[in-house]
Protein backbone atom coordinates (compact mmCIF):
# COMPACT_ATOMS: atom_id res chain seq x y z
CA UNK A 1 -1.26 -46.70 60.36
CA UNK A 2 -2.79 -49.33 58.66
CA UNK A 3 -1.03 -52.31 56.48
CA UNK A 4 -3.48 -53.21 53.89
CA UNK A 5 -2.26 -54.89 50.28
CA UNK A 6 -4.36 -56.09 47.70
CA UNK A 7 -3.58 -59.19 45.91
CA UNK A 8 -4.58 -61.32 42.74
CA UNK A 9 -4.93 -64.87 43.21
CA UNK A 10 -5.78 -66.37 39.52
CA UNK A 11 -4.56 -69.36 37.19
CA UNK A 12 -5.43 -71.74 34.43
CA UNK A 13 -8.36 -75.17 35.03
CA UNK A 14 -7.29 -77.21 38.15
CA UNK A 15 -4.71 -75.14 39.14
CA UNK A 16 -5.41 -75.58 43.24
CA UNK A 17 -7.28 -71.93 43.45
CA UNK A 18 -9.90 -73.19 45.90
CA UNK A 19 -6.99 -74.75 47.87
CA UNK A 20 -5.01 -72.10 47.41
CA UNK A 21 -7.08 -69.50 48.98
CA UNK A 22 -7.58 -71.64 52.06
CA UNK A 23 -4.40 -72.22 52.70
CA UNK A 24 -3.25 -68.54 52.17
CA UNK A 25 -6.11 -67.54 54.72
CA UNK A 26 -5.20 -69.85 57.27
CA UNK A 27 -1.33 -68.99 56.77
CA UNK A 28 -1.32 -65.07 57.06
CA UNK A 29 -4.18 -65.81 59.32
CA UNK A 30 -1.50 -67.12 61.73
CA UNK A 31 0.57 -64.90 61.41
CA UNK A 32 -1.34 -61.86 62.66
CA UNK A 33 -3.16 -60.36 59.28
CA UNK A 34 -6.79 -60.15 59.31
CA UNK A 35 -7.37 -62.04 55.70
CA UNK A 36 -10.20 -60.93 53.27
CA UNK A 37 -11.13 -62.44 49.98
CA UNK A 38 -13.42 -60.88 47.44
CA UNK A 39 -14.97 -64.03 45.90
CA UNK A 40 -14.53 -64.66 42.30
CA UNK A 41 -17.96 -63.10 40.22
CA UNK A 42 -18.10 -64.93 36.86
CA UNK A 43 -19.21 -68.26 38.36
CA UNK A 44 -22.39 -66.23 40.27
CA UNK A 45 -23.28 -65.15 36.52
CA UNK A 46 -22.90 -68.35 35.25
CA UNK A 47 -24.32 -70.43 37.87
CA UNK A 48 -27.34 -67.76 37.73
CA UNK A 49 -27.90 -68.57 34.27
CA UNK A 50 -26.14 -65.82 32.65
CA UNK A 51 -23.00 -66.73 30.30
CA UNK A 52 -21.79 -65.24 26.90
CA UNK A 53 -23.22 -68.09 25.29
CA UNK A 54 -26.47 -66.98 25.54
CA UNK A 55 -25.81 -62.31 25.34
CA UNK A 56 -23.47 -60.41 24.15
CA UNK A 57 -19.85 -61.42 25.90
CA UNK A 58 -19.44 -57.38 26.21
CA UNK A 59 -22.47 -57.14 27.85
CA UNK A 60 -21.27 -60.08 30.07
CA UNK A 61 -17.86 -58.79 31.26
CA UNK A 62 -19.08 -55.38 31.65
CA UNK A 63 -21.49 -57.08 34.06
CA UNK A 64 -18.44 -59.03 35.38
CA UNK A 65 -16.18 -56.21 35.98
CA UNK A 66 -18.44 -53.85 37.31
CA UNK A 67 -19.10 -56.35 40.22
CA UNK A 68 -15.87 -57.41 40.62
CA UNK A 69 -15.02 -53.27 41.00
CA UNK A 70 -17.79 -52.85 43.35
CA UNK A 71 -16.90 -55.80 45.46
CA UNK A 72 -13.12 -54.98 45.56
CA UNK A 73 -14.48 -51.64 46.91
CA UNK A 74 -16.18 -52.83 49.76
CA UNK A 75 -14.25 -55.20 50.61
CA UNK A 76 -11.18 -52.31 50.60
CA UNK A 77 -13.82 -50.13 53.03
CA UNK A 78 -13.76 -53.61 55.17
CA UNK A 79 -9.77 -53.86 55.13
CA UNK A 80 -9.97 -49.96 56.68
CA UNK A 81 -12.63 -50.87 59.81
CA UNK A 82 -11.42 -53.68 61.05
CA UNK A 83 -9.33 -53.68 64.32
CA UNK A 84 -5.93 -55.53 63.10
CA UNK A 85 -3.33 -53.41 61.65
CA UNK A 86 -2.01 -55.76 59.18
CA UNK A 87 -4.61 -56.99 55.98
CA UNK A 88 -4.57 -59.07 53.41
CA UNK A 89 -6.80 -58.66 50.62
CA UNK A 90 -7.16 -61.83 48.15
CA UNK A 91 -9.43 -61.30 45.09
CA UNK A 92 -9.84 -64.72 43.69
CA UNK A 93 -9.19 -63.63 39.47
CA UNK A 94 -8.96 -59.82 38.99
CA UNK A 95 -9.92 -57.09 36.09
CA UNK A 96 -7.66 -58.49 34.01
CA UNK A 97 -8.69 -62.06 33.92
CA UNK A 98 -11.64 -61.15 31.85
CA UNK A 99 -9.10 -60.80 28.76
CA UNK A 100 -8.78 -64.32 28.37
CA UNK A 101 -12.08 -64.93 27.44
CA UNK A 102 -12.67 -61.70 24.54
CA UNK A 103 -10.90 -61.07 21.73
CA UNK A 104 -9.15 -57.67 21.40
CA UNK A 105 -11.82 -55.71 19.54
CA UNK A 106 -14.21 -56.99 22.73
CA UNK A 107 -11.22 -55.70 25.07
CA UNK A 108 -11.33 -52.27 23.49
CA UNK A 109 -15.05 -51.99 23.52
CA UNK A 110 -15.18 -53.14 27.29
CA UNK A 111 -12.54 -50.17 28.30
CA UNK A 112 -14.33 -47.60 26.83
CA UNK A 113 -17.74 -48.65 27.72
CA UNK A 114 -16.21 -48.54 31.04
CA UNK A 115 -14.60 -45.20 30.56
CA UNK A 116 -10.88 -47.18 32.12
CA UNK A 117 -7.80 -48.55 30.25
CA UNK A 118 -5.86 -51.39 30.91
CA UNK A 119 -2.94 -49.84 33.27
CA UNK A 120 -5.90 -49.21 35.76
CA UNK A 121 -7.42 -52.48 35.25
CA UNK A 122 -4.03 -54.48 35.44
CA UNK A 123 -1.75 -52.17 37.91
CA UNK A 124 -3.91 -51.50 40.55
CA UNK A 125 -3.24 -54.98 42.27
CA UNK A 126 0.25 -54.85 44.40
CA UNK A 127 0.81 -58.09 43.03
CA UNK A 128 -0.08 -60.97 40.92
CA UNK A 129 0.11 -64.72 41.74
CA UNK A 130 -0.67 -67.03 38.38
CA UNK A 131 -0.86 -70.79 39.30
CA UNK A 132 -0.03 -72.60 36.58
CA UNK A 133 -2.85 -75.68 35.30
CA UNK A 134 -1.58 -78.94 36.29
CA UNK A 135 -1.86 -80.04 32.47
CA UNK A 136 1.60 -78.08 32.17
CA UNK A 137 3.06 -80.41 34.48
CA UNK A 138 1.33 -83.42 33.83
CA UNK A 139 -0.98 -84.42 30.85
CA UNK A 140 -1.95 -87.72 32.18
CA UNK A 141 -2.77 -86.61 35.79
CA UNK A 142 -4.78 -84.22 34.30
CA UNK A 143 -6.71 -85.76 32.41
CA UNK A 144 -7.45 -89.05 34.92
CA UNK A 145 -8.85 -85.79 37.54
CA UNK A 146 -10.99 -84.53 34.67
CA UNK A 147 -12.43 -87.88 35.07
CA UNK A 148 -13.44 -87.69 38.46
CA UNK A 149 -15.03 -84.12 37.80
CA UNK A 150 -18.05 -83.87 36.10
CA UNK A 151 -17.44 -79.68 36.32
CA UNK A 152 -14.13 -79.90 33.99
CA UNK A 153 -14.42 -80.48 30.93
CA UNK A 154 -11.51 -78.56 29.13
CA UNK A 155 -9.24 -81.05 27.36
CA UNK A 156 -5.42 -80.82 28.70
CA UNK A 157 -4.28 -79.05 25.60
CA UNK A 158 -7.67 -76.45 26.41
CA UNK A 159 -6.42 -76.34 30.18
CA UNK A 160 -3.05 -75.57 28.79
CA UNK A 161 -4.25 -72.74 26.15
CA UNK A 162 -6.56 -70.66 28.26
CA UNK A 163 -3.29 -71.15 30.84
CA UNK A 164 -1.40 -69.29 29.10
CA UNK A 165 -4.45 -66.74 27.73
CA UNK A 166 -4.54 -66.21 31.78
CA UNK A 167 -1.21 -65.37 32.35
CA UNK A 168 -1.06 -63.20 28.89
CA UNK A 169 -3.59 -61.30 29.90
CA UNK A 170 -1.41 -60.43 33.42
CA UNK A 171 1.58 -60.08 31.67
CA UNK A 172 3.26 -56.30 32.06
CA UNK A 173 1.69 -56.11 36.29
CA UNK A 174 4.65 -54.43 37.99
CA UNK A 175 4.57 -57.79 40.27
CA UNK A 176 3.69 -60.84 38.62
CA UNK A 177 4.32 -64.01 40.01
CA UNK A 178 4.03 -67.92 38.21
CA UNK A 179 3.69 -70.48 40.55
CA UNK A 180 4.69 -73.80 38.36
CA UNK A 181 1.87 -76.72 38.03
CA UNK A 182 4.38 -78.82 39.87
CA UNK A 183 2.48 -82.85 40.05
CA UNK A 184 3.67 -82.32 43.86
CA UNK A 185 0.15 -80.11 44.71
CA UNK A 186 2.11 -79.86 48.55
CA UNK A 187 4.95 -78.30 47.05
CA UNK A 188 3.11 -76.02 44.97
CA UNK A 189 1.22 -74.55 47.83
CA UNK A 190 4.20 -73.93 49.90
CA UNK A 191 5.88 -72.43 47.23
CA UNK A 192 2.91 -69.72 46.38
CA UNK A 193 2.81 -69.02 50.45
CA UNK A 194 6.86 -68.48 50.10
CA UNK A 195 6.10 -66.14 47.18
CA UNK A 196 3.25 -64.40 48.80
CA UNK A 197 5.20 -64.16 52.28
CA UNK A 198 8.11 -62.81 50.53
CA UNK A 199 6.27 -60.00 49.11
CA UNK A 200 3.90 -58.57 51.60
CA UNK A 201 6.20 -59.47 54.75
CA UNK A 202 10.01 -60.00 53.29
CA UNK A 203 11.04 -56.84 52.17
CA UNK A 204 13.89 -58.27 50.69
CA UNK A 205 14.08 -58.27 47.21
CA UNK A 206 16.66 -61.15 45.67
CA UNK A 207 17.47 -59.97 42.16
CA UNK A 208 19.55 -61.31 39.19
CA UNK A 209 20.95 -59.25 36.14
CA UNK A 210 22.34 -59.61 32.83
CA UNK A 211 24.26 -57.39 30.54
CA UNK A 212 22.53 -58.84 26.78
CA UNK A 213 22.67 -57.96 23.22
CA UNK A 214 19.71 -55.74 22.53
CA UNK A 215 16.90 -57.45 21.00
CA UNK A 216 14.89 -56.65 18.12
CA UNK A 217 12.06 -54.33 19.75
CA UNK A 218 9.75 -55.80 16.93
CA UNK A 219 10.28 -59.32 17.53
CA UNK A 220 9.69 -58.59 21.59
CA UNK A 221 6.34 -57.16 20.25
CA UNK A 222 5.49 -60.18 18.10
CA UNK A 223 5.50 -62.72 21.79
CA UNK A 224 2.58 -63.93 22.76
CA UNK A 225 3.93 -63.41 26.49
CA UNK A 226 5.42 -59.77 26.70
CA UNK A 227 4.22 -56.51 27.44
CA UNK A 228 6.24 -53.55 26.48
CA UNK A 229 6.04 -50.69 29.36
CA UNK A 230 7.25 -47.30 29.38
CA UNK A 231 9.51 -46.44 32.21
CA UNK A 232 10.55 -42.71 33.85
CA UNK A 233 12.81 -42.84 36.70
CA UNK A 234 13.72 -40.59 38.96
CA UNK A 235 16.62 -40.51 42.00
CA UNK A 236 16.25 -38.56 45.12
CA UNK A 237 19.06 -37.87 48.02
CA UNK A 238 17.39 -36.36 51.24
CA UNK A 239 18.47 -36.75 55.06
CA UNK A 240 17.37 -40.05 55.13
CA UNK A 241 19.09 -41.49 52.12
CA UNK A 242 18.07 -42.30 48.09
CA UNK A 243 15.11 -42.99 46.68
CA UNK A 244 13.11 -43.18 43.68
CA UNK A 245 9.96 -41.95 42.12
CA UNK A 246 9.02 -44.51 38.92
CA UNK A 247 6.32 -43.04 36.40
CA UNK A 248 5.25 -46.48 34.64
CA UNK A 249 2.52 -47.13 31.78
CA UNK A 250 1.52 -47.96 28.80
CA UNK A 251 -1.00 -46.33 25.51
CA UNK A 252 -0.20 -42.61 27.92
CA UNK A 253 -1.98 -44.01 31.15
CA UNK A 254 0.72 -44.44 34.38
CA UNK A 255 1.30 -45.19 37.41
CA UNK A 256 3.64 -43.62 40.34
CA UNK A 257 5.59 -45.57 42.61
CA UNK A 258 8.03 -44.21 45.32
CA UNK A 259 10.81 -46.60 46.32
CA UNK A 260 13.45 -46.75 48.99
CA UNK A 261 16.17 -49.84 48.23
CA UNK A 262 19.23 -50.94 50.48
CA UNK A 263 21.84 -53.52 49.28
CA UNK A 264 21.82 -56.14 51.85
CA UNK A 265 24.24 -58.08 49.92
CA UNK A 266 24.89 -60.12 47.27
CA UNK A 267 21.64 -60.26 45.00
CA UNK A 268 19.73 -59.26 48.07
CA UNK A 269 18.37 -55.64 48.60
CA UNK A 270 15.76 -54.55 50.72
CA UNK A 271 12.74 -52.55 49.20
CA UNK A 272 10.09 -50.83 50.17
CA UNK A 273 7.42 -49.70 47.40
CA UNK A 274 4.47 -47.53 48.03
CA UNK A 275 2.15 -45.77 45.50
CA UNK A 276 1.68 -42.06 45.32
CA UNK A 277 -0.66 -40.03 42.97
CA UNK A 278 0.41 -38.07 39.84
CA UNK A 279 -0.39 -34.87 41.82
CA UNK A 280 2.62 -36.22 44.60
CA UNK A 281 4.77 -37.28 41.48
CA UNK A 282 4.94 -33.48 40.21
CA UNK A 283 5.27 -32.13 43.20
CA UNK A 284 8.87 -34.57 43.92
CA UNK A 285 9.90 -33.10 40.56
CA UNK A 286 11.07 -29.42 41.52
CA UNK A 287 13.22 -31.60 43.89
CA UNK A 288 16.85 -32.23 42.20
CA UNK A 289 17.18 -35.15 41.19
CA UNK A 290 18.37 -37.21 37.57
CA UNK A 291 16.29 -38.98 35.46
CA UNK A 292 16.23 -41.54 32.90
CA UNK A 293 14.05 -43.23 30.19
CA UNK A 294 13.58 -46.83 29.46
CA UNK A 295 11.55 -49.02 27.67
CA UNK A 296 10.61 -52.59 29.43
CA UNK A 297 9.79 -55.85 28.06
CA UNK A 298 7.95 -57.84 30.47
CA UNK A 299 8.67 -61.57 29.60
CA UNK A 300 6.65 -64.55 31.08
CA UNK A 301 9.02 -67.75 30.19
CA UNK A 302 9.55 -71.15 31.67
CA UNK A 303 7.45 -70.23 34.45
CA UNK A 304 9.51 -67.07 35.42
CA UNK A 305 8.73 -63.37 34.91
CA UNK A 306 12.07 -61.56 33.42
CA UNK A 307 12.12 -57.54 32.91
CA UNK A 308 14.31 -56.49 30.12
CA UNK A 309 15.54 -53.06 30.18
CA UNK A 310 16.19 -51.48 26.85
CA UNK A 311 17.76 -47.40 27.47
CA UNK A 312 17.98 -44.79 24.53
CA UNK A 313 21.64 -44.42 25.54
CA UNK A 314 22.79 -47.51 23.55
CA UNK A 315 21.50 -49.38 20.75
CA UNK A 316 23.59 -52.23 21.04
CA UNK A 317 23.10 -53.60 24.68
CA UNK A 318 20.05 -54.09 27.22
CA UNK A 319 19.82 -55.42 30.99
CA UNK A 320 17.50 -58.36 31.78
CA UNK A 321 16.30 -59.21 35.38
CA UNK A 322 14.75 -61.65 37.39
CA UNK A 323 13.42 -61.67 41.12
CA UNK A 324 13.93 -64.88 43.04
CA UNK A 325 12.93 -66.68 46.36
CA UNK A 326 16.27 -68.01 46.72
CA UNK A 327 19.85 -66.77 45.38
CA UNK A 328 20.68 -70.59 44.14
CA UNK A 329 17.09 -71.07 41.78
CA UNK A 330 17.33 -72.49 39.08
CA UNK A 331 15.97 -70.66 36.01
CA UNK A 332 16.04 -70.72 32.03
CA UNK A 333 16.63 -67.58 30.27
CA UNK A 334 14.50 -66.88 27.23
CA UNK A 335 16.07 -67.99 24.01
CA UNK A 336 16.45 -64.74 22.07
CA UNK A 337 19.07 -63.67 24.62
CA UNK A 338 22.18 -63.29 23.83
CA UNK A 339 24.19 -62.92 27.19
CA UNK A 340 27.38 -60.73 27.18
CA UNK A 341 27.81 -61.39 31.11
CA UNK A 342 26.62 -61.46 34.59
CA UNK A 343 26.44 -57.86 36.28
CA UNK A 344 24.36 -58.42 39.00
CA UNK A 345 27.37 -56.78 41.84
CA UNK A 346 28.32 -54.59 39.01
CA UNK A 347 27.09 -51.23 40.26
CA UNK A 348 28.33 -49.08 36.85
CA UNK A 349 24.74 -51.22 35.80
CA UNK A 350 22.30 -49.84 38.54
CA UNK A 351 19.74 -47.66 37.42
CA UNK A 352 20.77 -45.18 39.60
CA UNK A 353 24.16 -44.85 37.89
CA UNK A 354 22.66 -45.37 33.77
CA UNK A 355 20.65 -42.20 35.27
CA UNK A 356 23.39 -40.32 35.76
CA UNK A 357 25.98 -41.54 32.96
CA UNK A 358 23.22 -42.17 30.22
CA UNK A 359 25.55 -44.91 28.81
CA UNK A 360 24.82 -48.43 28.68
CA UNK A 361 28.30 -50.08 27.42
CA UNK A 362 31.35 -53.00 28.81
């Protein structure tokens, strides 16, 4: 059976893409996947003469999209015929990536004009990997390589806003990844083929969790960098152990995932993920099995991606996550939260058991 996932590749100005992609090809390359990259399609337009300056930017990213979608397709019907087993899809930028460049009205128009919505456009990518502009990092470096490029011309403070319009836009993918704009371009790339490897090969999912005073849902809504999601889950128990089915979405569009997790220990647990259809979801609900409702916040801070889990069983505490490479990374929480304590070997906090409890509480 084949192995083929589908991954994002995007980021803010001189962020290493081109280098990036090279070095991700030649990497998995080596170790046994066959690697194909759907090339990014707003630079054809643009090179070809074609920009929003000069039509209507709806116009333009319907053009965009609509290539990108038929390229992603063939390129998918490529990942099926050839020979190796194991493939690696990299689209350089995905659907989402258009965001950053139309305002919200535009966004609107462009879904329905395409007759999609943005859980399709943003969720059908396994994963996400955002490399952050190396204006984050350094100002000054940035600027002296804008120098030596006649094809930049953003300003470090422009690098650093359509950055972050980027990563908004990919903020509230079930797998999004932020690769920092470390000065150290070396350690940067080793660290996004760590993060890809981990994903696509690993298996192993290293995981930390916080028990937190509930946040105000409105002020979560107010960030510039969170995406609120709406979360069904339900548990399983056949001959071969637990599992999951997880109905996530947003605006009444979803998506179904079917997972299978085993501690390994620790923070460590071992998970494998694989998407089924809405037709496959039904048919796993006449099984028995318990259920419960959540609403995520999906937080991009200090180049992290946190998932805070607020139930309907308490309105005084939530659960906040975070996926690591390593069990000893350092990370900063976001500001708002107010930690109660760390519960991250504290099973009475699993999903699994909230299902069956429906409390959230010390």
């Amino acid at each position: 059976m084949k192995n083929i996932h589908k991954i994002v590749l995007t980021g803010g100005p001189c962020a290493g893409k081109t280098t990036a992609l090279r070095s991700l090809q030649k990497h998995f390359s080596e170790k046994g996947f066959r690697v194909l990259c759907v090339g990014e399609t707003a630079s054809d337009y643009l090179s070809g003469g074609m920009s929003p300056f000069n039509m209507d930017n709806v116009t333009f990213q319907f053009m965009i999209t609509s290539t990108m979608i038929f390229k992603e397709s063939m390129v998918q019907l490529a990942a099926e015929t050839v020979p190796e087993e194991n493939v690696l899809i990299v689209c350089d930028r995905g659907q989402m990536d258009n965001l950053a460049y139309m305002t919200q009205d535009e966004f609107v128009r462009l879904q329905e004009r395409m007759d999609t919505n943005i859980v399709k456009m943003r969720d059908e990518y396994e994963a996400v990997f955002h490399l952050e502009t190396l204006a984050k990092a350094s100002p000054d470096l940035y600027e002296k390589n804008v120098n030596t490029n006649a094809a930049r011309y953003e300003t470090a403070q422009d690098a650093i806003d359509t950055d972050n319009k980027t990563l908004s836009a990919w903020v509230g993918q079930p797998h999004l990844r932020i690769v920092g704009g470390s000065v150290d371009f070396d350690t940067k790339i080793n660290r996004l083929l760590n993060e890809v490897e981990s994903f696509i090969m690993g298996g192993l999912e290293i995981e930390r969790k916080f028990l937190i005073k509930k946040p105000d849902t409105e002020k979560l809504k107010s960030m510039e960098l969170c995406e609120l999601i709406d979360i069904e889950q339900s548990y399983f128990e056949d001959a071969n152990g637990s599992y999951r089915i997880r109905k996530r979405g947003q605006y009444g569009h979803n998506i179904y995932i079917r997972t299978q997790k085993q501690a390994v220990g620790g923070a460590v647990r071992e998970e494998i993920e694989t998407r089924i259809s809405e037709d496959e979801a039904i048919k796993y609900m006449e099984l028995p099995h318990t259920t419960l409702h959540k609403t995520r916040a999906c937080i991009a801070h200090g180049g992290k991606y946190f998932e805070l889990d607020m139930y309907p069983y308490s309105d005084e505490y939530a659960l906040l996550e975070i996926e690591l490479l390593s069990e000893d990374e350092d990370f900063t929480l976001p500001e708002f939260c107010e930690v109660v304590r760390e519960v991250t070997d504290d099973k009475r906090y699993s999903n699994h058991s909230i299902a069956q409890t429906h409390k959230l509480d010390l």
